[in-house]
Protein backbone atom coordinates (compact mmCIF):
# COMPACT_ATOMS: atom_id res chain seq x y z
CA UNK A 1 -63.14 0.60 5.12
CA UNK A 2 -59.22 -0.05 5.47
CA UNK A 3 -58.43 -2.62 7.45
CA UNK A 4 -55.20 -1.50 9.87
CA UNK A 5 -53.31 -5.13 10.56
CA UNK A 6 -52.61 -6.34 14.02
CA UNK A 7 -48.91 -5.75 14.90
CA UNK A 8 -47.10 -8.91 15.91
CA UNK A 9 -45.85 -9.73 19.36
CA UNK A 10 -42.46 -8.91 18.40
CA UNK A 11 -43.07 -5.67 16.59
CA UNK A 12 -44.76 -4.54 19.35
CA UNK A 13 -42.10 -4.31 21.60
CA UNK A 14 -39.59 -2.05 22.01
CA UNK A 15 -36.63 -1.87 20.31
CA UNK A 16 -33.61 -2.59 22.45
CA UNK A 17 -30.31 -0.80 22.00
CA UNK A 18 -28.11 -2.92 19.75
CA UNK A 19 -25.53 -5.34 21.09
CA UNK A 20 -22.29 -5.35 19.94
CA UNK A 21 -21.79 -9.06 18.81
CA UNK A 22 -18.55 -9.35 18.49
CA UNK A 23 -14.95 -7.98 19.74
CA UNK A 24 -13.22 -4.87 18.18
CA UNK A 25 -9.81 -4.59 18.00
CA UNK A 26 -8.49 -1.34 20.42
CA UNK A 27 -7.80 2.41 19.16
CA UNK A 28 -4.76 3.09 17.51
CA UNK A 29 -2.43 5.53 19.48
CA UNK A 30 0.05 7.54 17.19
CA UNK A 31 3.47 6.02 17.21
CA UNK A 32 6.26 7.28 19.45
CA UNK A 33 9.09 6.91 17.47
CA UNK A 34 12.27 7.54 18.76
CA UNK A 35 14.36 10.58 16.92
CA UNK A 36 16.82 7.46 15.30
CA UNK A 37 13.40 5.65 13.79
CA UNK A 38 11.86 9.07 13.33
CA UNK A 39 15.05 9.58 10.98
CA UNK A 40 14.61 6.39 9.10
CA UNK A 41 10.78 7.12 8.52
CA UNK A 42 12.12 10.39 7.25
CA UNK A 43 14.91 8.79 4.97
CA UNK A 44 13.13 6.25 3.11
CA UNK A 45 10.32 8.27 2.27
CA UNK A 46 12.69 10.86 0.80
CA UNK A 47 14.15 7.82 -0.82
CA UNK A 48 10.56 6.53 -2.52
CA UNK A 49 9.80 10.65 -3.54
CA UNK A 50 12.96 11.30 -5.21
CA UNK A 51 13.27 7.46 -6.42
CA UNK A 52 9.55 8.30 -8.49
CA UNK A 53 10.99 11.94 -9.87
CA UNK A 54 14.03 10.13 -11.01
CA UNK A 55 11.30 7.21 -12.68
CA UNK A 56 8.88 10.22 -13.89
CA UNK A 57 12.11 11.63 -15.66
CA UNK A 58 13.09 8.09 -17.16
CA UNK A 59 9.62 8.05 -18.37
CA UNK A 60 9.78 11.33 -20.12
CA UNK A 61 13.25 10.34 -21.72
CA UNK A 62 11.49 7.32 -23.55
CA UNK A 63 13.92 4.38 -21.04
CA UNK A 64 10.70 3.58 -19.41
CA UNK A 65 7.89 2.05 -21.41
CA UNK A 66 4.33 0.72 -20.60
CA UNK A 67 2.17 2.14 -17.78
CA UNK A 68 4.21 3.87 -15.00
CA UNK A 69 2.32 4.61 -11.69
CA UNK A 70 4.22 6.71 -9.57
CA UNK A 71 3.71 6.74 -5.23
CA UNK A 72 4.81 10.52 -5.22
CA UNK A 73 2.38 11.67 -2.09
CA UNK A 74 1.51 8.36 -0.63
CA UNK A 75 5.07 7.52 1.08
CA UNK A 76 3.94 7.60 4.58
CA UNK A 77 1.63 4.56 3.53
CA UNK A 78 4.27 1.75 2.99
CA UNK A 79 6.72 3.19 5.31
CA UNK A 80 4.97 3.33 8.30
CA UNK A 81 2.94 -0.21 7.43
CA UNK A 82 6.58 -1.85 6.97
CA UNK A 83 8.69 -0.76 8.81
CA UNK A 84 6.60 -2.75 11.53
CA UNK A 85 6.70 -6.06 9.48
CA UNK A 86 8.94 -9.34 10.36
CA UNK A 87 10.85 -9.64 6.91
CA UNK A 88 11.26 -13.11 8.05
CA UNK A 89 7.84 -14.33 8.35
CA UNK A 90 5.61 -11.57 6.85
CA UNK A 91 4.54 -11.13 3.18
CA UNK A 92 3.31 -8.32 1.16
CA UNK A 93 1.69 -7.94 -2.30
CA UNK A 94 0.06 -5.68 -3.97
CA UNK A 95 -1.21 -3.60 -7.19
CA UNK A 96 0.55 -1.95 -10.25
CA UNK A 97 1.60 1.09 -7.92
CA UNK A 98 4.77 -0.88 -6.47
CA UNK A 99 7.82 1.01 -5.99
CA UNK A 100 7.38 2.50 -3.22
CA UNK A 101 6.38 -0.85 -1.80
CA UNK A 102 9.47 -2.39 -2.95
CA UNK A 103 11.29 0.44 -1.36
CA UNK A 104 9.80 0.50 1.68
CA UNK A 105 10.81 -3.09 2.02
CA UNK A 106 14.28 -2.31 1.29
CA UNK A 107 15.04 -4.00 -1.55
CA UNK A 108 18.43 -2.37 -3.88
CA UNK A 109 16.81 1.05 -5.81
CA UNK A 110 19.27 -0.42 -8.39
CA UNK A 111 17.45 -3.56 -9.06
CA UNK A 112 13.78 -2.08 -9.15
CA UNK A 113 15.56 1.27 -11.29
CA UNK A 114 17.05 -2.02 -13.76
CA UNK A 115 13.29 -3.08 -13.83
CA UNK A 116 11.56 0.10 -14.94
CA UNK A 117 14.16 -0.03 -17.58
CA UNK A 118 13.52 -3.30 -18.72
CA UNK A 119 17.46 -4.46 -18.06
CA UNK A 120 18.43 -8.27 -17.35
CA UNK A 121 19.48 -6.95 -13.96
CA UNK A 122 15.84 -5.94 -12.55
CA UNK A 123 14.21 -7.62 -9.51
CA UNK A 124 12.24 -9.67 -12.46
CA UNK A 125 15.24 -10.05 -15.11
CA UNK A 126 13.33 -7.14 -16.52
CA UNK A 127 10.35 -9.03 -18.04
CA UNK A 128 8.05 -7.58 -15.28
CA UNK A 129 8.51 -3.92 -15.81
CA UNK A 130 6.89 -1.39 -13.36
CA UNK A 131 3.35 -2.70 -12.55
CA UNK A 132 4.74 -6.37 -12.04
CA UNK A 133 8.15 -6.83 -9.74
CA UNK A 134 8.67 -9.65 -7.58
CA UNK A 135 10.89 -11.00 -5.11
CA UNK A 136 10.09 -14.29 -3.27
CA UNK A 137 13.41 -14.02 -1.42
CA UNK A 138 11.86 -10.46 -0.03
CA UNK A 139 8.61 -12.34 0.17
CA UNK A 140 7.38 -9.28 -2.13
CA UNK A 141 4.88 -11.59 -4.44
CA UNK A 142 4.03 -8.52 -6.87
CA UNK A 143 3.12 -6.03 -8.74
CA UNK A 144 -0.30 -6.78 -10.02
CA UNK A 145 -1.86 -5.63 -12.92
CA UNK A 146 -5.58 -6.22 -13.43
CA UNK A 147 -7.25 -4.60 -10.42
CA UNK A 148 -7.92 -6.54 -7.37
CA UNK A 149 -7.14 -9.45 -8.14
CA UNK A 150 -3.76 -9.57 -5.62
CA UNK A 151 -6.23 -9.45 -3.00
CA UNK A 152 -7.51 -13.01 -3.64
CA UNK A 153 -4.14 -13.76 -3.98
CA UNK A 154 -2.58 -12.20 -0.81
CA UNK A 155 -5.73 -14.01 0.88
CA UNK A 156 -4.14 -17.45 -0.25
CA UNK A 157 -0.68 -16.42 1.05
CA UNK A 158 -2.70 -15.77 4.51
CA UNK A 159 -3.79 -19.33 4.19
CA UNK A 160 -0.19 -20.69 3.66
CA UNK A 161 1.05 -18.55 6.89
CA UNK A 162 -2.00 -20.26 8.52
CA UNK A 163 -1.28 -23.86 7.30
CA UNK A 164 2.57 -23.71 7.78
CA UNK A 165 1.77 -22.10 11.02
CA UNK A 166 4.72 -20.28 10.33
CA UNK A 167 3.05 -17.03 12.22
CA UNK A 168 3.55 -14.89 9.31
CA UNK A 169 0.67 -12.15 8.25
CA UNK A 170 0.27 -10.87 5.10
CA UNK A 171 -0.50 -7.08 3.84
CA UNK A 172 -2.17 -7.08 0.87
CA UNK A 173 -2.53 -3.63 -0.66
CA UNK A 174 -5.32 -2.09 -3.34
CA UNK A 175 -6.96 0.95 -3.88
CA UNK A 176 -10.54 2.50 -3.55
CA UNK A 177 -11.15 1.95 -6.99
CA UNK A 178 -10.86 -1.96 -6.22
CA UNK A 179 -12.48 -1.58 -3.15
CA UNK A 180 -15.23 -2.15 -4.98
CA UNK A 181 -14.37 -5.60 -7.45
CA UNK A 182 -16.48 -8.13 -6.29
CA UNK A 183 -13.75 -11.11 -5.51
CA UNK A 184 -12.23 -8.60 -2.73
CA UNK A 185 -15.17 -9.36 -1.01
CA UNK A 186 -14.89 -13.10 -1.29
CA UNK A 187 -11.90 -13.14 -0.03
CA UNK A 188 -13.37 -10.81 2.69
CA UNK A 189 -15.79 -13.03 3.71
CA UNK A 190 -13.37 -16.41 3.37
CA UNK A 191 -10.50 -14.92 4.97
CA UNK A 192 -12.91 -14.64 8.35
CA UNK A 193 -14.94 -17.97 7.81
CA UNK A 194 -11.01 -19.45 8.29
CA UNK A 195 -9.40 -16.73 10.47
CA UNK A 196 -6.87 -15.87 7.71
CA UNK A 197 -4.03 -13.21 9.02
CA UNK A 198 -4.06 -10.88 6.53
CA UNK A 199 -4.65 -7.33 6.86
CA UNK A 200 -6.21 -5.91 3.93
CA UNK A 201 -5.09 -2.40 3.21
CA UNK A 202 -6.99 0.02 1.18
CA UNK A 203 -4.50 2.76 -0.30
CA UNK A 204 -8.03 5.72 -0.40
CA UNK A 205 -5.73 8.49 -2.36
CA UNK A 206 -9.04 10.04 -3.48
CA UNK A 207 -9.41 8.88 -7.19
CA UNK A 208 -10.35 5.57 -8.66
CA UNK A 209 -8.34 6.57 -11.67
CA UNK A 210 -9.96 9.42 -12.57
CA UNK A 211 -13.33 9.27 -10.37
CA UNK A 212 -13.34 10.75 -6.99
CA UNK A 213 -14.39 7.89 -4.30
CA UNK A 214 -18.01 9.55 -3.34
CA UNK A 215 -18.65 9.42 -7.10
CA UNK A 216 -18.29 5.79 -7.18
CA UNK A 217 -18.76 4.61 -3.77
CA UNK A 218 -22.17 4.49 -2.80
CA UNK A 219 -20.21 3.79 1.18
CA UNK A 220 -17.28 5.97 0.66
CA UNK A 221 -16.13 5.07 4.39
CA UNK A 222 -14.10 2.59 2.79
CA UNK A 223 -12.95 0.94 6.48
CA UNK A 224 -16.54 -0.33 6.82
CA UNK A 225 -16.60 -2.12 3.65
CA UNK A 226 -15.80 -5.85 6.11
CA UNK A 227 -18.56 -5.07 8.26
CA UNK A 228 -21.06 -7.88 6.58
CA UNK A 229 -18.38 -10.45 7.17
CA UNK A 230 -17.60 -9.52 10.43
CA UNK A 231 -14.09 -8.39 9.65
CA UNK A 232 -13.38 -4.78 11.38
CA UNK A 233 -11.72 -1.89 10.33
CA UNK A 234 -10.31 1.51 11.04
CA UNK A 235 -9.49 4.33 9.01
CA UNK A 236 -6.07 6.16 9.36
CA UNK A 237 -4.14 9.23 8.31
CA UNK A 238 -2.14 8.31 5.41
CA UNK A 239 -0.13 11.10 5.72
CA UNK A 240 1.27 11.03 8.92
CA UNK A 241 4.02 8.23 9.28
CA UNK A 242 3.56 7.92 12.85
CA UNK A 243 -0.31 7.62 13.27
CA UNK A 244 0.37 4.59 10.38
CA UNK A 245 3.07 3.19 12.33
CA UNK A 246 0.64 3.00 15.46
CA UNK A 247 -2.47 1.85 13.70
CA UNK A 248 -0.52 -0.85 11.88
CA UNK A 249 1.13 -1.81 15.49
CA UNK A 250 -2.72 -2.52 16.88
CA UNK A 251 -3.80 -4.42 13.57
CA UNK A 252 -0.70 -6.77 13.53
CA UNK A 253 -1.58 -7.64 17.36
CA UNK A 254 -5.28 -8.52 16.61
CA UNK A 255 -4.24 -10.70 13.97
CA UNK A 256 -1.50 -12.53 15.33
CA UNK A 257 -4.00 -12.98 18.20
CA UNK A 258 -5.67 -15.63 15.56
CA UNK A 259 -8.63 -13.05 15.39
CA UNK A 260 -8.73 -13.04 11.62
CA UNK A 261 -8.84 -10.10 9.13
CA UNK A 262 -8.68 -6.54 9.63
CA UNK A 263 -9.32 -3.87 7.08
CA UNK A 264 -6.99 -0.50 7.28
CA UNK A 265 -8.38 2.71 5.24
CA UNK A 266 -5.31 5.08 4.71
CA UNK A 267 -6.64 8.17 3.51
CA UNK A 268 -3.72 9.38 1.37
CA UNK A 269 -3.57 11.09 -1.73
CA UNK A 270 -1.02 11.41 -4.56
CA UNK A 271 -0.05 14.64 -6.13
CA UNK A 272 0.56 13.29 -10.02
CA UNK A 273 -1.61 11.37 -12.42
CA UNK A 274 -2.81 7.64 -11.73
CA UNK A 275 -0.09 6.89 -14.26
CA UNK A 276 2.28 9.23 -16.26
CA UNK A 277 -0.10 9.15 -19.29
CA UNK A 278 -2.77 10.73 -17.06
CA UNK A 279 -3.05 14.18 -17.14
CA UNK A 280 -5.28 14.52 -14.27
CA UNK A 281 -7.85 17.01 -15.35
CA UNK A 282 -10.33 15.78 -13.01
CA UNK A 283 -9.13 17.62 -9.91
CA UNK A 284 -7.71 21.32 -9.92
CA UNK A 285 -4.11 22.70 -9.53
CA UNK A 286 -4.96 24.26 -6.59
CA UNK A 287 -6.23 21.36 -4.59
CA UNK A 288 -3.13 19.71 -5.28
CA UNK A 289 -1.52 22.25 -4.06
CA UNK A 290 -3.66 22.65 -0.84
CA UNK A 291 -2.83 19.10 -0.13
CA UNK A 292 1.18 19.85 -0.51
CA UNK A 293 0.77 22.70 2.01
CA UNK A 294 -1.35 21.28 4.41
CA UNK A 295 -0.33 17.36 4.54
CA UNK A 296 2.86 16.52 2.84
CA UNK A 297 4.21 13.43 4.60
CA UNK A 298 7.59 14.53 4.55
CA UNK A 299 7.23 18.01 5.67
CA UNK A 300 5.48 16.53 8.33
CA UNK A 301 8.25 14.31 9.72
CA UNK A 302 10.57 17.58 9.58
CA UNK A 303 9.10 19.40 11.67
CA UNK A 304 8.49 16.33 14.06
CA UNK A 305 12.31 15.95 13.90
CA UNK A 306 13.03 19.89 14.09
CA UNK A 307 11.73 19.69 17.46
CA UNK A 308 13.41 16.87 18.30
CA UNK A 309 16.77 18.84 18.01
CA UNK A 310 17.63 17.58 14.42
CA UNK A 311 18.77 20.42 12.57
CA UNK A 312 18.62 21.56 8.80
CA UNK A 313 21.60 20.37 7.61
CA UNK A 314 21.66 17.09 8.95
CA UNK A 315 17.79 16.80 6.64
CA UNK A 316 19.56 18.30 3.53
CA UNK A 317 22.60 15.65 4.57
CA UNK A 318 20.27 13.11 4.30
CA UNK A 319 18.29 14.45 1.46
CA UNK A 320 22.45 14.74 -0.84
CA UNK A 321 22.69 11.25 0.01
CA UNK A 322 19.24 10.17 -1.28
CA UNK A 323 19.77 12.34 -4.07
CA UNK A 324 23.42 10.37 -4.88
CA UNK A 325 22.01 7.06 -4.21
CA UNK A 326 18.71 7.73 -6.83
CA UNK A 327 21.57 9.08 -9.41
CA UNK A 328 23.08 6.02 -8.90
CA UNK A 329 20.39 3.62 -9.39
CA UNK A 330 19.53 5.50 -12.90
CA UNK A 331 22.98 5.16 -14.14
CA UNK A 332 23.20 1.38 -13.46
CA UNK A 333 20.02 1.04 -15.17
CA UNK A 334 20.76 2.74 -18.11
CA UNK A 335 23.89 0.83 -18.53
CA UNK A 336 22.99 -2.26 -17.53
CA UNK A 337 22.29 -4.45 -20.81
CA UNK A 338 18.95 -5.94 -21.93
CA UNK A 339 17.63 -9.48 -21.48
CA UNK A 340 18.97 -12.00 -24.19
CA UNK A 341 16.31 -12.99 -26.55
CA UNK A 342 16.64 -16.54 -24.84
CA UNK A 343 14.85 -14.79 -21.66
CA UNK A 344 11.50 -15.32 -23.00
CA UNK A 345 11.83 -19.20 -22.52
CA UNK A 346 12.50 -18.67 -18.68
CA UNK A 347 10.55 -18.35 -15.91
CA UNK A 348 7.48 -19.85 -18.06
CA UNK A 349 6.85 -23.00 -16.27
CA UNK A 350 8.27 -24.53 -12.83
CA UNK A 351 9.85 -27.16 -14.03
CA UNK A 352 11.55 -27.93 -17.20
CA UNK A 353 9.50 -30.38 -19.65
């Protein structure tokens, strides 16, 4: 005869609806920009889209060697998350895909274009190449190469803004595909145990190189992924400049509240290869080209600014100048000379021994 076992006191009862244990930061409203920041948004993404074709071309032409990951798609991304940032006090870092970072953060297209290039006149005396810039005076600490692992480090430049109480926050960028290395969540979970202010930004274009996100995900709702340490998060449109500038506005008040972490899902997606030597087989012309017509960030900003009043030929204005500024910025870096052979003896230790 089976024996049924008495239920416990506790199982018996009635489960209770469950308690929210903790404080969530408040919904993002989309960003109302004025036309004159609207333009801005509008400008330097142009600038990061047409600074990458230049950099694709350079690529082509043999002047850029190594891995080359271009941002072409993503621009709304570091735009709207920057343009809200002190420059003073705030730091960024991030992965190998860091032009348009750098760009966004206004740093000379000349100096990042002399970097690609390997020149002596790149951001990094052109020793870093594309996946590792730098620029402590921009408080741009890189330009990472092995995945995930600037998110361990942007958590210890969260813990400097902390110690120096200098009430800086740090954005630390990475994709899905590092959403899921292991020491982003220890840094998860530390960054909370010591109310770090760091928001941790997940750049979800889609593709972990070459696998789509629900094919290695098993929680492809990549804004949840703090939830076990208690750090929130929110998922935004990546490709809408003003809905980042808004959602970014909310984060940076929760944590320079001194509530800790936050985690920021931009769905985004970028219309070339994860790097130039991808040929991106994986997804279909025609879903790139859905994504174009549908959700291209910068289409989307002209037509906010069309009904603003801004007409077409003060865009294509602004687009001649972009284009003249880009042309530039290849030209210096093709002339520019290359590091001396001495170079390789610099920048090795702090100190000189």
């Amino acid at each position: 005869m089976a024996i049924t076992p008495a239920k416990s006191p506790a199982a018996a009862k009635p489960k209770a609806d469950p308690i929210p244990n903790r404080e969530r930061p408040g919904e993002p409203d989309r960003y109302n920009a004025s036309k004159e920041e609207l333009l801005e948004f509008y400008r330097q993404m142009t600038l990061i889209r047409r600074f990458e074709e230049r950099a694709g071309q350079l690529y082509g032409l043999g002047l850029i060697g190594g891995f080359c990951h271009l941002y072409i798609g993503q621009e709304a991304v570091a735009v709207g998350l920057q343009s809200a940032l002190d420059n003073d006090t705030d730091s960024v870092i991030t992965g190998y895909r860091d032009h348009g970072h750098m760009l966004a953060y206004g740093i000379d297209p000349k100096l990042i274009m002399a970097e690609l290039t390997g020149r002596q006149a790149g951001i990094s005396k052109g020793k870093g190449g594309s996946m590792h810039m730098f620029s402590v005076e921009h408080k741009f600490y890189g330009g990472h190469g092995i995945v995930g692992a600037q998110v361990s480090l942007g958590t210890g430049l969260a813990f400097k803004h902390k110690y120096a109480n200098d009430g800086g926050v740090c954005l630390a960028y990475f994709g899905d595909g590092a959403a899921n290395q292991g020491q982003v969540y220890e840094s998860m979970n530390m960054a909370e145990l010591w109310k770090l202010p760091i928001i941790f930004v997940i750049e979800n274009n889609g593709y972990a190189m070459g696998t789509a996100v629900g094919r290695s995900s098993s929680e492809d709702q990549l804004y949840r992924r703090g939830e076990s340490f208690r750090v929130p998060g929110m998922q935004v449109d990546g490709m809408d400049v003003l809905a980042v500038r808004g959602a970014i506005e909310e984060a940076l008040k929760w944590v320079r509240a001194g509530k800790g972490p936050i985690v920021m899902e931009l769905k985004t997606y970028r219309y070339r290869g994860h790097s130039m030597s991808d040929p991106a087989k994986y997804r279909t012309r025609e879903e790139v080209q859905a994504m174009k017509d549908s959700s291209d960030c910068i289409d989307h900003a002209k037509r906010e600014l069309a009904a603003m009043g801004v007409s077409e030929d003060d865009l294509k204005k602004i687009d001649k100048d972009i284009r003249q500024i880009v042309a530039e910025a290849a030209d210096f870096a093709e002339q520019s000379p290359e590091p001396n052979p001495e170079e390789l003896y610099t920048d090795v230790l702090v100190g000189t021994y």
